[in-house]
N, C-alpha and C. Protein backbone atom coordinates (compact mmCIF):
# COMPACT_ATOMS: atom_id res chain seq x y z
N UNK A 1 12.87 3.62 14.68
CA UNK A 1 11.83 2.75 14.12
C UNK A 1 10.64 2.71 15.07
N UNK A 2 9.86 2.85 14.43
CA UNK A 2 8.20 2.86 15.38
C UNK A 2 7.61 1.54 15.46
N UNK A 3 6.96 1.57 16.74
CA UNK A 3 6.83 -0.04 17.34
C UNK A 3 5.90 -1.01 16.69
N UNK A 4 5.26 -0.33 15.60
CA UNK A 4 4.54 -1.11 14.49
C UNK A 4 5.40 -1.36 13.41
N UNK A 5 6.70 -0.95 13.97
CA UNK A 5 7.60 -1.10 12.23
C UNK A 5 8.28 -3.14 12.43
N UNK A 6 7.84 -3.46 13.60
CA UNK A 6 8.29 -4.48 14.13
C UNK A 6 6.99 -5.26 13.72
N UNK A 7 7.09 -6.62 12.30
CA UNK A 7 6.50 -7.54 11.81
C UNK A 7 5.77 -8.29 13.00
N UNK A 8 6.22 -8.66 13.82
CA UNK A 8 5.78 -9.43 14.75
C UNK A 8 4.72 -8.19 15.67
N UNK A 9 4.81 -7.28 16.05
CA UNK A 9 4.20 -6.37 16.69
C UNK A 9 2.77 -5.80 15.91
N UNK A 10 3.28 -5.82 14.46
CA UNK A 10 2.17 -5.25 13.37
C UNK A 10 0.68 -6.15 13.76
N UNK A 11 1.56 -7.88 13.25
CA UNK A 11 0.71 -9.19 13.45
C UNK A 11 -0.41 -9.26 14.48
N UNK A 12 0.44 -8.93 15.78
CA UNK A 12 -0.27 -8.87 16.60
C UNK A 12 -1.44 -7.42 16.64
N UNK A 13 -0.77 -6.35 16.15
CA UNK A 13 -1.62 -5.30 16.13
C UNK A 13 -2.98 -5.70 15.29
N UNK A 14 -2.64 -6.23 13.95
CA UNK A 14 -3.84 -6.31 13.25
C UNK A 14 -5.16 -7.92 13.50
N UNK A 15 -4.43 -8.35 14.29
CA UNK A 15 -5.13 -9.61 15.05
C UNK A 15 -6.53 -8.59 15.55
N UNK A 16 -6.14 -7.94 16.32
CA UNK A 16 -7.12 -7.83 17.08
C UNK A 16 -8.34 -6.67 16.17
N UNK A 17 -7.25 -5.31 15.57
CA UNK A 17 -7.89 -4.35 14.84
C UNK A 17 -8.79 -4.79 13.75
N UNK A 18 -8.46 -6.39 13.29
CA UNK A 18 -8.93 -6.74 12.17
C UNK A 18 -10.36 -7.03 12.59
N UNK A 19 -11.00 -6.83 13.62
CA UNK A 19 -12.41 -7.32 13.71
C UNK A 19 -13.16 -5.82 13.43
N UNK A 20 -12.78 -4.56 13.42
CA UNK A 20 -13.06 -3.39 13.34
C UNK A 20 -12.91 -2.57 12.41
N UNK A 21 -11.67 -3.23 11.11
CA UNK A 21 -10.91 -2.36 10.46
C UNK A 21 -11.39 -1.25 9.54
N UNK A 22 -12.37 -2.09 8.72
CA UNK A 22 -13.31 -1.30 7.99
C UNK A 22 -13.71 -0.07 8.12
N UNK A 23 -14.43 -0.33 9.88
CA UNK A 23 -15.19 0.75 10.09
C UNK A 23 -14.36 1.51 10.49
N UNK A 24 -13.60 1.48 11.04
CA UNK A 24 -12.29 2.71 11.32
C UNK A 24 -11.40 3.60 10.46
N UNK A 25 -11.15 2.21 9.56
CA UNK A 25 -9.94 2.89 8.08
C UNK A 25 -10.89 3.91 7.16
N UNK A 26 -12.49 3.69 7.38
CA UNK A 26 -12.66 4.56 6.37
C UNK A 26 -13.26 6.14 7.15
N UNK A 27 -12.37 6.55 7.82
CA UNK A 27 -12.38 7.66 8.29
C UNK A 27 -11.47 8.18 8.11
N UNK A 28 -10.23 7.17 7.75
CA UNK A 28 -8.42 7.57 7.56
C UNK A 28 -8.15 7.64 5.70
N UNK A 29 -8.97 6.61 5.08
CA UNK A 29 -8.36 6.22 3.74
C UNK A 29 -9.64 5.93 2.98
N UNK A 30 -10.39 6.94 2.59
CA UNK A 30 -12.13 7.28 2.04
C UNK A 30 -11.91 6.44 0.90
N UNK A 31 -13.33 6.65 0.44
CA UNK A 31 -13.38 5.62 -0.95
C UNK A 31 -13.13 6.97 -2.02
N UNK A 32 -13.27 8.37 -1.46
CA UNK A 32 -12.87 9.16 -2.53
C UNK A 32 -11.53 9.59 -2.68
N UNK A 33 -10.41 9.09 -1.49
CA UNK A 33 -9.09 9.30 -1.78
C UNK A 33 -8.57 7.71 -2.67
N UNK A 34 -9.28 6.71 -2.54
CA UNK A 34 -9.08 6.19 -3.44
C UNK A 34 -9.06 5.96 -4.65
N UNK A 35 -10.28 6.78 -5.08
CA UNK A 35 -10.95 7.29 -6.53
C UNK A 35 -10.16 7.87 -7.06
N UNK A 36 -9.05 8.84 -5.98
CA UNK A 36 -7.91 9.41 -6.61
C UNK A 36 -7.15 9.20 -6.75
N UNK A 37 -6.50 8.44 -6.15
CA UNK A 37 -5.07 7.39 -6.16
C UNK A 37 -5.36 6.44 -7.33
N UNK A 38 -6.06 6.42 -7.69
CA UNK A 38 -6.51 5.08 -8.86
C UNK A 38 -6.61 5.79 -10.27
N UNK A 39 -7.02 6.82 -9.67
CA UNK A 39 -7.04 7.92 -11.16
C UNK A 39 -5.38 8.06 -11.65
N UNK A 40 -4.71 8.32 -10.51
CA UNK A 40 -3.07 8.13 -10.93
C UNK A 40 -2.70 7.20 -11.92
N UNK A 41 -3.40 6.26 -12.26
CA UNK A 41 -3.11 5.09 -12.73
C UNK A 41 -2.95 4.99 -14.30
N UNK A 42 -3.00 4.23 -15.40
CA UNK A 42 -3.06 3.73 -16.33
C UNK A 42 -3.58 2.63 -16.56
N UNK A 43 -4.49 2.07 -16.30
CA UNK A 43 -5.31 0.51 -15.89
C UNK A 43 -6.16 0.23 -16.92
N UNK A 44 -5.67 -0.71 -17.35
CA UNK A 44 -6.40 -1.54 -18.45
C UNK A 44 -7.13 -2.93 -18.17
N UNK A 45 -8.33 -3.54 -18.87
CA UNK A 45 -8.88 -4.79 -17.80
C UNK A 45 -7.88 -5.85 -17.49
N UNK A 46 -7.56 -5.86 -18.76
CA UNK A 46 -6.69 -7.44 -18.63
C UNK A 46 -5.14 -7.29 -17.86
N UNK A 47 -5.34 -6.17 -17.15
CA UNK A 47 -3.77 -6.03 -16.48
C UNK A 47 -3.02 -6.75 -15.27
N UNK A 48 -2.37 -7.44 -15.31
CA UNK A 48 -2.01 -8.26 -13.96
C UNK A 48 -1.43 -6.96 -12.95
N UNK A 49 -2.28 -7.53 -11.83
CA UNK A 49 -2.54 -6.01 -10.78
C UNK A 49 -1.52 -6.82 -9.39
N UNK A 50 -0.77 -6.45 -8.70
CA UNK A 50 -0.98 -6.67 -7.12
C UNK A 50 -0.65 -5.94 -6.30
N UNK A 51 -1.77 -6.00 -5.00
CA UNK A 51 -2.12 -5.58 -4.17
C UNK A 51 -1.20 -6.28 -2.83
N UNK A 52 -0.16 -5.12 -2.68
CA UNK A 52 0.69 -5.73 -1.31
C UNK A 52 0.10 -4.73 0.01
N UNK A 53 -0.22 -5.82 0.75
CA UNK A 53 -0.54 -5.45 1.75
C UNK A 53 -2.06 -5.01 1.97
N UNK A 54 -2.87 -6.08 1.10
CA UNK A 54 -4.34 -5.81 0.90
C UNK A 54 -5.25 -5.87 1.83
N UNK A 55 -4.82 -6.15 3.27
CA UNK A 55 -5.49 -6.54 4.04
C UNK A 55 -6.78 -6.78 3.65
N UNK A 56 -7.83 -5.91 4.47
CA UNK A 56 -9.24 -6.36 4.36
C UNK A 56 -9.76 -6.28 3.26
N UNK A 57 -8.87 -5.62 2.21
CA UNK A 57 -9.48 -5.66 0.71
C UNK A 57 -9.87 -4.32 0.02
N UNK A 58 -9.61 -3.15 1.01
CA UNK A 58 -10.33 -1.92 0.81
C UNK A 58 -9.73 -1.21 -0.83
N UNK A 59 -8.26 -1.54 -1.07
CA UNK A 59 -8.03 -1.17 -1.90
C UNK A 59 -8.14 -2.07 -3.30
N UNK A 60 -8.10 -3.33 -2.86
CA UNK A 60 -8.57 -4.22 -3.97
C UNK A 60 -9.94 -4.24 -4.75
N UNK A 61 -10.75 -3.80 -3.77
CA UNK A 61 -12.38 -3.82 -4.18
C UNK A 61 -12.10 -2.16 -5.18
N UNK A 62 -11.69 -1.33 -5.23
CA UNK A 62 -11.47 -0.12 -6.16
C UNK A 62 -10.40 -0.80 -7.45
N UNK A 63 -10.04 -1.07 -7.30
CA UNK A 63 -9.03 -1.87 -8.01
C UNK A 63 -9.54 -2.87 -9.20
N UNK A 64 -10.30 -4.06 -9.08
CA UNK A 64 -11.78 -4.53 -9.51
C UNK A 64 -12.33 -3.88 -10.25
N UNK A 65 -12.71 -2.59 -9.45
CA UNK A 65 -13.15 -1.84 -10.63
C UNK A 65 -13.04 -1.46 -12.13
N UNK A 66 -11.62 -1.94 -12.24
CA UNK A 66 -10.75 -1.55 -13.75
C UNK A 66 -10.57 -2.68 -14.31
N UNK A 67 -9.79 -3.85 -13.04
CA UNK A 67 -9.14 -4.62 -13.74
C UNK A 67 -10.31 -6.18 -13.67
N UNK A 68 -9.94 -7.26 -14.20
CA UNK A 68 -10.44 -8.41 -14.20
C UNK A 68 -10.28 -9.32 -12.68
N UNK A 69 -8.43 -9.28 -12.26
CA UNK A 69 -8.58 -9.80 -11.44
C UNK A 69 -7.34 -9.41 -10.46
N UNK A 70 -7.20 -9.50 -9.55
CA UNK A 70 -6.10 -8.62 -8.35
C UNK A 70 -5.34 -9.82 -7.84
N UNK A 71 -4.34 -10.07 -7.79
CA UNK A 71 -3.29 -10.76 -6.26
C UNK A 71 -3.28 -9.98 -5.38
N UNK A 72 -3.77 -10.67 -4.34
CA UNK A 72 -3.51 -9.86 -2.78
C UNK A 72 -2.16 -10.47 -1.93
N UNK A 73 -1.64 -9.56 -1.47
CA UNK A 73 -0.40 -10.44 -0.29
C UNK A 73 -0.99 -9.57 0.69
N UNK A 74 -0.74 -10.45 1.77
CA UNK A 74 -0.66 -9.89 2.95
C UNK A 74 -0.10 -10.59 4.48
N UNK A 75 0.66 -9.93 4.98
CA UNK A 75 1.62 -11.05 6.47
C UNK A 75 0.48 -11.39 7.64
N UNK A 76 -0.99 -10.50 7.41
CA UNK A 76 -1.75 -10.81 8.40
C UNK A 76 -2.61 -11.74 8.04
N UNK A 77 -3.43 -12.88 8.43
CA UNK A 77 -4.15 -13.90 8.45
C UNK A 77 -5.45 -12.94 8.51
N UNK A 78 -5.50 -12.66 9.75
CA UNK A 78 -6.72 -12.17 10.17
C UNK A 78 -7.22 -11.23 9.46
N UNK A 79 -6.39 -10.09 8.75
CA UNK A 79 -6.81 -9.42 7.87
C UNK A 79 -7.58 -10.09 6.59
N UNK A 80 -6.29 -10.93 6.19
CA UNK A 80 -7.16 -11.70 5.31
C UNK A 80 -8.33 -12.19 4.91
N UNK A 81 -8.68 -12.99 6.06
CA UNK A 81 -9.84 -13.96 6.30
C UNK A 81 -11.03 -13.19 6.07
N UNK A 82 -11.11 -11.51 6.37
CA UNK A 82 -12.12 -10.61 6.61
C UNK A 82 -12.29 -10.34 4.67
N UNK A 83 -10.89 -10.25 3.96
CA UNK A 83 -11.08 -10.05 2.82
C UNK A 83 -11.69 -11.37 2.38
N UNK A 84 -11.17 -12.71 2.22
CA UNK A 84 -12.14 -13.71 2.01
C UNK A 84 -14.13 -13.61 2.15
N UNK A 85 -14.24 -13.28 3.47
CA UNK A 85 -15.91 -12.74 3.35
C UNK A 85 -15.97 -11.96 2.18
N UNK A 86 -15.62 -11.41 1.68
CA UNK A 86 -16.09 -10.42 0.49
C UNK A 86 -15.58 -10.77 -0.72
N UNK A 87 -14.67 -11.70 -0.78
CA UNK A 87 -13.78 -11.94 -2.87
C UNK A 87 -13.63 -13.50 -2.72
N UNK A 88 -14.55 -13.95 -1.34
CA UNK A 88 -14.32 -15.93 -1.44
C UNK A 88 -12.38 -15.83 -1.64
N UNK A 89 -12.44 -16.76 -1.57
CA UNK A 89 -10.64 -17.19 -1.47
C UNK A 89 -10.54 -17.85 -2.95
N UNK A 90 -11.23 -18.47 -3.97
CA UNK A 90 -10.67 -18.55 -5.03
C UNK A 90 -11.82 -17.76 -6.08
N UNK A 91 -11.94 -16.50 -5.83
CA UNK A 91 -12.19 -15.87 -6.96
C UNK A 91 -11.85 -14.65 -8.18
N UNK A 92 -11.99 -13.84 -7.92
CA UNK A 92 -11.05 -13.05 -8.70
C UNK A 92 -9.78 -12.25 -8.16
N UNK A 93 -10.18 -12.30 -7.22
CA UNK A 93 -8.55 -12.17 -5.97
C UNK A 93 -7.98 -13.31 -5.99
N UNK A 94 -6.68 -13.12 -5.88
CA UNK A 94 -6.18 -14.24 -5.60
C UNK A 94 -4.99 -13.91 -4.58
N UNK A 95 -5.06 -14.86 -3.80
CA UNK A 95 -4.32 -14.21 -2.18
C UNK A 95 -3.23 -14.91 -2.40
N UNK A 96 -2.10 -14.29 -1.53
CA UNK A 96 -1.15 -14.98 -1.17
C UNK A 96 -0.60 -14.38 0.51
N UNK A 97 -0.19 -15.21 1.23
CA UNK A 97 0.39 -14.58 2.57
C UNK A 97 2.24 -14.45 2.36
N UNK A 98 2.21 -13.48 2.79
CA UNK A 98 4.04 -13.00 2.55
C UNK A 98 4.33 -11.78 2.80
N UNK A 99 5.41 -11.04 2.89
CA UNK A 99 6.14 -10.20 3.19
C UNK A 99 6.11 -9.44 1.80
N UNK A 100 6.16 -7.95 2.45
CA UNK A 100 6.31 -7.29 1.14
C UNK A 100 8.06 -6.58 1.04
N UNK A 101 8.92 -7.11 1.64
CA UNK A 101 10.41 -7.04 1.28
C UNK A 101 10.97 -8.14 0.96
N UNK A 102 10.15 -9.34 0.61
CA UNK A 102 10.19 -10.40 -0.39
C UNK A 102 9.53 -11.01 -0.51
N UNK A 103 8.83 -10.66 -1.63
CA UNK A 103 7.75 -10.82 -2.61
C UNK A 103 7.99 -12.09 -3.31
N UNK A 104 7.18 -12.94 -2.94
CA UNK A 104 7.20 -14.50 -3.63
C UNK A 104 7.12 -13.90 -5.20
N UNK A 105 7.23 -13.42 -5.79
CA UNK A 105 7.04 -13.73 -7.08
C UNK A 105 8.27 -13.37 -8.31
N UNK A 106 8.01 -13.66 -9.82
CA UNK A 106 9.15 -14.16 -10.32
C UNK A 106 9.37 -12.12 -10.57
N UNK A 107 10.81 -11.42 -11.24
CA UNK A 107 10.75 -10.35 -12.26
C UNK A 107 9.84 -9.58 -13.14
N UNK A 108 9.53 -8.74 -13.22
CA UNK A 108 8.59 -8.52 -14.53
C UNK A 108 7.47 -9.19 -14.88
N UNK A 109 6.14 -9.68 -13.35
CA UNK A 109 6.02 -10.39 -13.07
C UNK A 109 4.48 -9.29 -13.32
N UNK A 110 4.11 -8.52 -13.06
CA UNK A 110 2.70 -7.47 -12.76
C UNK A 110 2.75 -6.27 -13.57
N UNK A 111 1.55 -5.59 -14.36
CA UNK A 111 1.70 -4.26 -15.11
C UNK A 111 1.65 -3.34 -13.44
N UNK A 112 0.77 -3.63 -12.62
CA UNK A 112 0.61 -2.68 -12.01
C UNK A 112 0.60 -3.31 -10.44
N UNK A 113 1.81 -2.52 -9.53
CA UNK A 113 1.73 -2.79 -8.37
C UNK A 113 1.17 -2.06 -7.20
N UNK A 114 0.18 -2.08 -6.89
CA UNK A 114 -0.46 -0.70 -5.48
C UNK A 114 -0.16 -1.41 -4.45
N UNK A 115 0.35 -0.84 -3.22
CA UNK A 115 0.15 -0.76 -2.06
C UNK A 115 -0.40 0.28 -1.22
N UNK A 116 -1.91 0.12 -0.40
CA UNK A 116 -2.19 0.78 0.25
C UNK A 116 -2.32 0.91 1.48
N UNK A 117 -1.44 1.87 2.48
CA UNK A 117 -1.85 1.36 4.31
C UNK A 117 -0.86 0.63 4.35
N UNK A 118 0.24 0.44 4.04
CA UNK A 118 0.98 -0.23 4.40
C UNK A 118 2.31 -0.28 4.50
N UNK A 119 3.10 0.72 3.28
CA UNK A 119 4.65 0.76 3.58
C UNK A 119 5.14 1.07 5.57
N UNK A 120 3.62 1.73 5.52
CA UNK A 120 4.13 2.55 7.16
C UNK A 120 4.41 1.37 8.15
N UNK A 121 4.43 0.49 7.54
CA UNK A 121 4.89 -1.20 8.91
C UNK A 121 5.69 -1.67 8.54
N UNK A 122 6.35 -1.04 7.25
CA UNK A 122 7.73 -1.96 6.86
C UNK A 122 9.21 -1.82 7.00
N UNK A 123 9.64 -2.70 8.01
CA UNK A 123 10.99 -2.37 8.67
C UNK A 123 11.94 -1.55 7.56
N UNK A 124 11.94 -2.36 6.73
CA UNK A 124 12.60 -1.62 5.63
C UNK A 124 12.51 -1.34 4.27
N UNK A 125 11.50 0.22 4.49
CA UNK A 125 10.72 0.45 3.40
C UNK A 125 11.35 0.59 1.87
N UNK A 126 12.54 1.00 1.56
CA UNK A 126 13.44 1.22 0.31
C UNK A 126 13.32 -0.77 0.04
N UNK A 127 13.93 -1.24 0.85
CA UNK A 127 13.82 -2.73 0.34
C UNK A 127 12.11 -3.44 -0.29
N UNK A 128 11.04 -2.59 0.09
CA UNK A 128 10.16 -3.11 -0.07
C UNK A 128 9.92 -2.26 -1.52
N UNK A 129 10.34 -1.04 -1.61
CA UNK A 129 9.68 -0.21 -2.85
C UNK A 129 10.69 -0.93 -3.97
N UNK A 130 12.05 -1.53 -3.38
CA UNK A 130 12.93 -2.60 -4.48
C UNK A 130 11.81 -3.46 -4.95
N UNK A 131 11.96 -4.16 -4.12
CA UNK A 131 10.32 -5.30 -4.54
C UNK A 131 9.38 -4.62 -5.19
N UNK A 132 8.83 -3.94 -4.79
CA UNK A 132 7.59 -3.65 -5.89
C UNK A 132 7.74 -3.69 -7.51
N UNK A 133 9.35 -2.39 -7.59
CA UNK A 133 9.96 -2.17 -8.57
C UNK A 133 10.28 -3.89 -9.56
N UNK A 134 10.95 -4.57 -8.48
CA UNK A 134 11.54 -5.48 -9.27
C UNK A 134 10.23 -6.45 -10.23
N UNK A 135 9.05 -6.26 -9.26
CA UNK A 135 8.17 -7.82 -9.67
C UNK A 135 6.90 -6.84 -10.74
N UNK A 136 7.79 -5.23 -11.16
CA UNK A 136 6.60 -4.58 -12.10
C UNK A 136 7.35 -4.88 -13.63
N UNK A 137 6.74 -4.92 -14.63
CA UNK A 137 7.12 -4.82 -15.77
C UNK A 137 7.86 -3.68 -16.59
N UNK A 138 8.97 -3.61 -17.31
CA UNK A 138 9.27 -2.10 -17.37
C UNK A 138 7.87 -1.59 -18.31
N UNK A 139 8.00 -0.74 -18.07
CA UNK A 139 6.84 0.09 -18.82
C UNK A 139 5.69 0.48 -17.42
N UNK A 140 5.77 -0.76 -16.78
CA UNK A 140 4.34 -0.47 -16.02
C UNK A 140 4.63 0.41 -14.84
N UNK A 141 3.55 0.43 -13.78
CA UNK A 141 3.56 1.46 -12.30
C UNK A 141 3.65 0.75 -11.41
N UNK A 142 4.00 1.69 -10.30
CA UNK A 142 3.91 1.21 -8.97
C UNK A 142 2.97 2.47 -8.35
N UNK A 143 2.08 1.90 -7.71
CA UNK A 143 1.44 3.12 -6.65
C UNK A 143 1.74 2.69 -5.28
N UNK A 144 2.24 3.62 -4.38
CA UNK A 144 2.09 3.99 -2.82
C UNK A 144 1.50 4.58 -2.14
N UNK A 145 0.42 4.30 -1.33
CA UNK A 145 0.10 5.22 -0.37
C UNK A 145 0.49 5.18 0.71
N UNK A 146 1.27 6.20 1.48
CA UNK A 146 1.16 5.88 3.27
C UNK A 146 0.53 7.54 3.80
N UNK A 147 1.21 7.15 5.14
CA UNK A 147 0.85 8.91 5.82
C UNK A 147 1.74 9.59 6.13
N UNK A 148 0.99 10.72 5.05
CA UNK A 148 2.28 11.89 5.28
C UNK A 148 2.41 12.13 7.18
N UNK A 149 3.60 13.36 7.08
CA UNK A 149 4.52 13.28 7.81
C UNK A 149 3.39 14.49 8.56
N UNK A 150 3.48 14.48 9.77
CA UNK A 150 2.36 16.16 10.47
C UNK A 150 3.08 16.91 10.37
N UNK A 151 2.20 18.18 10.21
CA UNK A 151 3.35 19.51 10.73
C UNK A 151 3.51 19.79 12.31
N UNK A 152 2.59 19.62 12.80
CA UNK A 152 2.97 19.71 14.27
C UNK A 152 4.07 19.23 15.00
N UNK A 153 4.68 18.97 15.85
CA UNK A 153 5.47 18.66 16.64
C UNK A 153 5.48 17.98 17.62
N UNK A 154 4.17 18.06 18.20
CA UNK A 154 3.62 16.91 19.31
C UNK A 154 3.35 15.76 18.52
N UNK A 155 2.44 15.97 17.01
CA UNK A 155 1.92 14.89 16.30
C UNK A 155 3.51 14.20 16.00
N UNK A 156 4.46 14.71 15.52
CA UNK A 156 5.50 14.38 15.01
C UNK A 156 6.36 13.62 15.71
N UNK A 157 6.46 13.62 17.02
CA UNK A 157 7.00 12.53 17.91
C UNK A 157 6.14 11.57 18.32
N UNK A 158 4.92 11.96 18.16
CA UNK A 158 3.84 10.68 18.36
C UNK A 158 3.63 9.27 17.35
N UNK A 159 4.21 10.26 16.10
CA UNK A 159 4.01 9.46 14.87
C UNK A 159 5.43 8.57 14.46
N UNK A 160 6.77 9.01 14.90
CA UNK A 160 7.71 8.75 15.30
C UNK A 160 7.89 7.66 15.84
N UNK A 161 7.07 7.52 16.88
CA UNK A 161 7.28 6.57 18.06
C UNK A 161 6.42 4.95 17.35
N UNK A 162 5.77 5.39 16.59
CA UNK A 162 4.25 4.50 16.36
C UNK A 162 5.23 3.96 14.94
N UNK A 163 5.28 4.20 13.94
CA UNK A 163 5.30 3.89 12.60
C UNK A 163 5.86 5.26 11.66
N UNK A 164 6.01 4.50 10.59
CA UNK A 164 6.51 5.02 9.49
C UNK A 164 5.60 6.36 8.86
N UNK A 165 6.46 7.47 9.47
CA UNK A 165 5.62 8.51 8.61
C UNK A 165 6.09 9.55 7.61
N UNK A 166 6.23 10.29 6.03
CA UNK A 166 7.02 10.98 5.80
C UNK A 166 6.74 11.89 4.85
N UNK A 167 7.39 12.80 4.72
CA UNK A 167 6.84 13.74 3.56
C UNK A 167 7.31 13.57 1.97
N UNK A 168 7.24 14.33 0.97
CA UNK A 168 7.48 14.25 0.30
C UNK A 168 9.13 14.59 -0.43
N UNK A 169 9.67 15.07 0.67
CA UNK A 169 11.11 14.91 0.61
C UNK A 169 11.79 13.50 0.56
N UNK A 170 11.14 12.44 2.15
CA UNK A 170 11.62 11.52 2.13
C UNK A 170 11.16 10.38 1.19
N UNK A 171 9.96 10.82 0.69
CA UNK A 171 9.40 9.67 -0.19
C UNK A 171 10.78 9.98 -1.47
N UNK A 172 10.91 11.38 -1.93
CA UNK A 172 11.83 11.19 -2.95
C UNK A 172 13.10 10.26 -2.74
N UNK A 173 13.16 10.55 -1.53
CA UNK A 173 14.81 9.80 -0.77
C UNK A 173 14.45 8.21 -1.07
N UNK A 174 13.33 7.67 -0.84
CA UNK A 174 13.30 6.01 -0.85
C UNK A 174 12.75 5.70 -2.21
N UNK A 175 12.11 6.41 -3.11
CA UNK A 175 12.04 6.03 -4.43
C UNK A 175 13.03 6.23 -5.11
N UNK A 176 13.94 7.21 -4.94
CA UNK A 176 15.43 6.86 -5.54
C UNK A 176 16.31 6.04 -5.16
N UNK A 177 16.37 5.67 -3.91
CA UNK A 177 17.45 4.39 -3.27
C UNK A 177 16.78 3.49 -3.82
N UNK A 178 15.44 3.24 -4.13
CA UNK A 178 15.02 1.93 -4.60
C UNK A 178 14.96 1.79 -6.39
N UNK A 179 15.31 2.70 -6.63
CA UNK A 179 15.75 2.64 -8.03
C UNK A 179 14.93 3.17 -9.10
N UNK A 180 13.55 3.89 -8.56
CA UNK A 180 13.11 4.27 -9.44
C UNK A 180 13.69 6.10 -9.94
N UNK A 181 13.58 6.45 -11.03
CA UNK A 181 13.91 7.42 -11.51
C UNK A 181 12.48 8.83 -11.98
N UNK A 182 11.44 7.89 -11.98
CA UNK A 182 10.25 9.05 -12.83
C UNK A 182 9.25 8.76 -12.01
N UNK A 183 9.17 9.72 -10.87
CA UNK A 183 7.45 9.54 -9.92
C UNK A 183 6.93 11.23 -9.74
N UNK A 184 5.75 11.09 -8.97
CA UNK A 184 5.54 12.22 -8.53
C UNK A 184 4.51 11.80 -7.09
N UNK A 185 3.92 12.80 -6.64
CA UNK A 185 3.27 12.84 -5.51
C UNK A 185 2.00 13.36 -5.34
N UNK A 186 1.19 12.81 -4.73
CA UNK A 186 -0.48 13.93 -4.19
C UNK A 186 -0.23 13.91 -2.68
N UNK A 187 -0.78 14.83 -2.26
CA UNK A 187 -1.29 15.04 -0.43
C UNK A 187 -2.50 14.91 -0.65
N UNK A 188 -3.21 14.17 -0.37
CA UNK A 188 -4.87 14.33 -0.32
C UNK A 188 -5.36 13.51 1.22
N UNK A 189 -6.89 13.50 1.78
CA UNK A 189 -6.89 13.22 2.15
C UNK A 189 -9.01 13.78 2.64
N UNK A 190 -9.21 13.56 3.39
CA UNK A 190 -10.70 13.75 3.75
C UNK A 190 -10.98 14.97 4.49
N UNK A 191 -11.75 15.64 4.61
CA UNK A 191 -12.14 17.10 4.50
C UNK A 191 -11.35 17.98 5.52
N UNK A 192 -11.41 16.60 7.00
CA UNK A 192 -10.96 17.20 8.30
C UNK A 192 -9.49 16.62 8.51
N UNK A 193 -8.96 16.55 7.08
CA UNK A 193 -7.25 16.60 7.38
C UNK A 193 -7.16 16.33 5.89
N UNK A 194 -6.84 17.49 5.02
CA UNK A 194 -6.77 16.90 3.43
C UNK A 194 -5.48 16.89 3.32
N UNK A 195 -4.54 16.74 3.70
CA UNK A 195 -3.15 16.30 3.60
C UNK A 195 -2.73 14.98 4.73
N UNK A 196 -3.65 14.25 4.88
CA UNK A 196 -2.95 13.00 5.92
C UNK A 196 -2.57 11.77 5.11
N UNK A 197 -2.55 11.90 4.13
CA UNK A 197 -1.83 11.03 3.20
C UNK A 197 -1.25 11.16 1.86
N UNK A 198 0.09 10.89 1.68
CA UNK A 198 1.12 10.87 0.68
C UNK A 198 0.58 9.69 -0.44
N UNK A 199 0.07 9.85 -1.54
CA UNK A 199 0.49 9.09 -2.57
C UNK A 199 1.57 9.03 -3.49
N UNK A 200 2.58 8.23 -3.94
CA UNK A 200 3.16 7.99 -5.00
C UNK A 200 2.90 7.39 -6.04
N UNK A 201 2.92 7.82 -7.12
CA UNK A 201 2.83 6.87 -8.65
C UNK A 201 4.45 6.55 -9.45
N UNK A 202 4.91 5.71 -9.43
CA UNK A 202 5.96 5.62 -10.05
C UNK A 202 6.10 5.13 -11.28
N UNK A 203 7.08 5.46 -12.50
CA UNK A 203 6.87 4.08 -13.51
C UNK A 203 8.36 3.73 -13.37
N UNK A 204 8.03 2.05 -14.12
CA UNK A 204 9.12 1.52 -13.77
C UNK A 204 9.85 1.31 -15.26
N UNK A 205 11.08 1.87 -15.41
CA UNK A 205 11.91 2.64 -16.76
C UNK A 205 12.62 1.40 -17.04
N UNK A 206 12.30 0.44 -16.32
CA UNK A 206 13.72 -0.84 -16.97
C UNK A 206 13.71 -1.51 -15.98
């Protein structure tokens, strides 16, 4: 487990990153790999959407785009607060702080669940893609993004050591322990690494 896979370690990580995040993440997670991850989708306005692990909002503000209105979760404050500057705290976001391997909310609860930037901090990611699964509607999706796995070998113990990283082998491995049956995958990513991130689209069959 990589030393960001530790909740308490993340917290503290994004305390401080959160005064910068913006300008950094969008060198890692563009607004045109989002354009594509969203294209994965099926999104209708009136769709109850949430966004686990929304931090500063990057994927919620694309998200908006389709739908009327988003739930955000997220375990960091500070992340938060940065998304507040931009969606106010009671407006068409609607926040909640929590864990995404238990998800305050009821069953069959959202058409559409995205997480972006984030499975890669979760101690235990199959338990969290349970959650997603459990609080989507059958019929509806789940989207994932994290970062794929390097081919290198230096990168590969670096990434090891840090957080959650994997290819599309292991993504099949944790979308089937978590129960879904019908997904697929993109590698995309920004010009000077177009494979540094794994998307999943899943639907949820029951």
């Amino acid at each position: 487990m990589g030393v960001l896979e530790d909740k308490a370690n993340a917290r503290l990580f994004y305390k401080y990153l959160s005064t910068v995040y913006d300008e950094v993440n969008s060198f890692i997670w563009t607004a045109e790999m989002r354009r594509e991850a969203l294209g994965l989708l099926s999104l209708e306005r009136d769709d109850r959407v949430l966004d686990v692990g929304c931090g500063t909002g990057f994927g919620t503000e694309g998200l908006l785009d389709h739908v009327d209105t988003v739930h955000g979760l997220d375990q960091s404050v500070h992340q938060m607060e940065r998304a507040w500057e931009k969606f106010g705290k009671h407006g068409r976001v609607r926040f909640y702080r929590g864990d995404a391997e238990r998800l305050p909310f009821r069953d069959d609860t959202f058409d559409i669940a995205w997480s972006s930037g984030s499975i890669e901090y979760w101690p235990d990611p199959v338990a969290g893609l349970a959650e997603l699964r459990r609080v989507t509607r059958p019929g509806g999706q789940v989207l994932v993004v994290g970062p794929n796995y390097p081919s290198r070998r230096v990168l590969q113990e670096l990434a090891d050591a840090v957080m959650l990283f994997y290819d599309e082998d292991e993504a099949d491995r944790m979308f089937r322990e978590a129960g879904f049956t019908a997904f697929r995958h993109l590698t995309h990513g920004p010009r000077y690494s177009p494979d540094i991130a794994i998307t999943t689209v899943a639907e949820v069959t029951e």
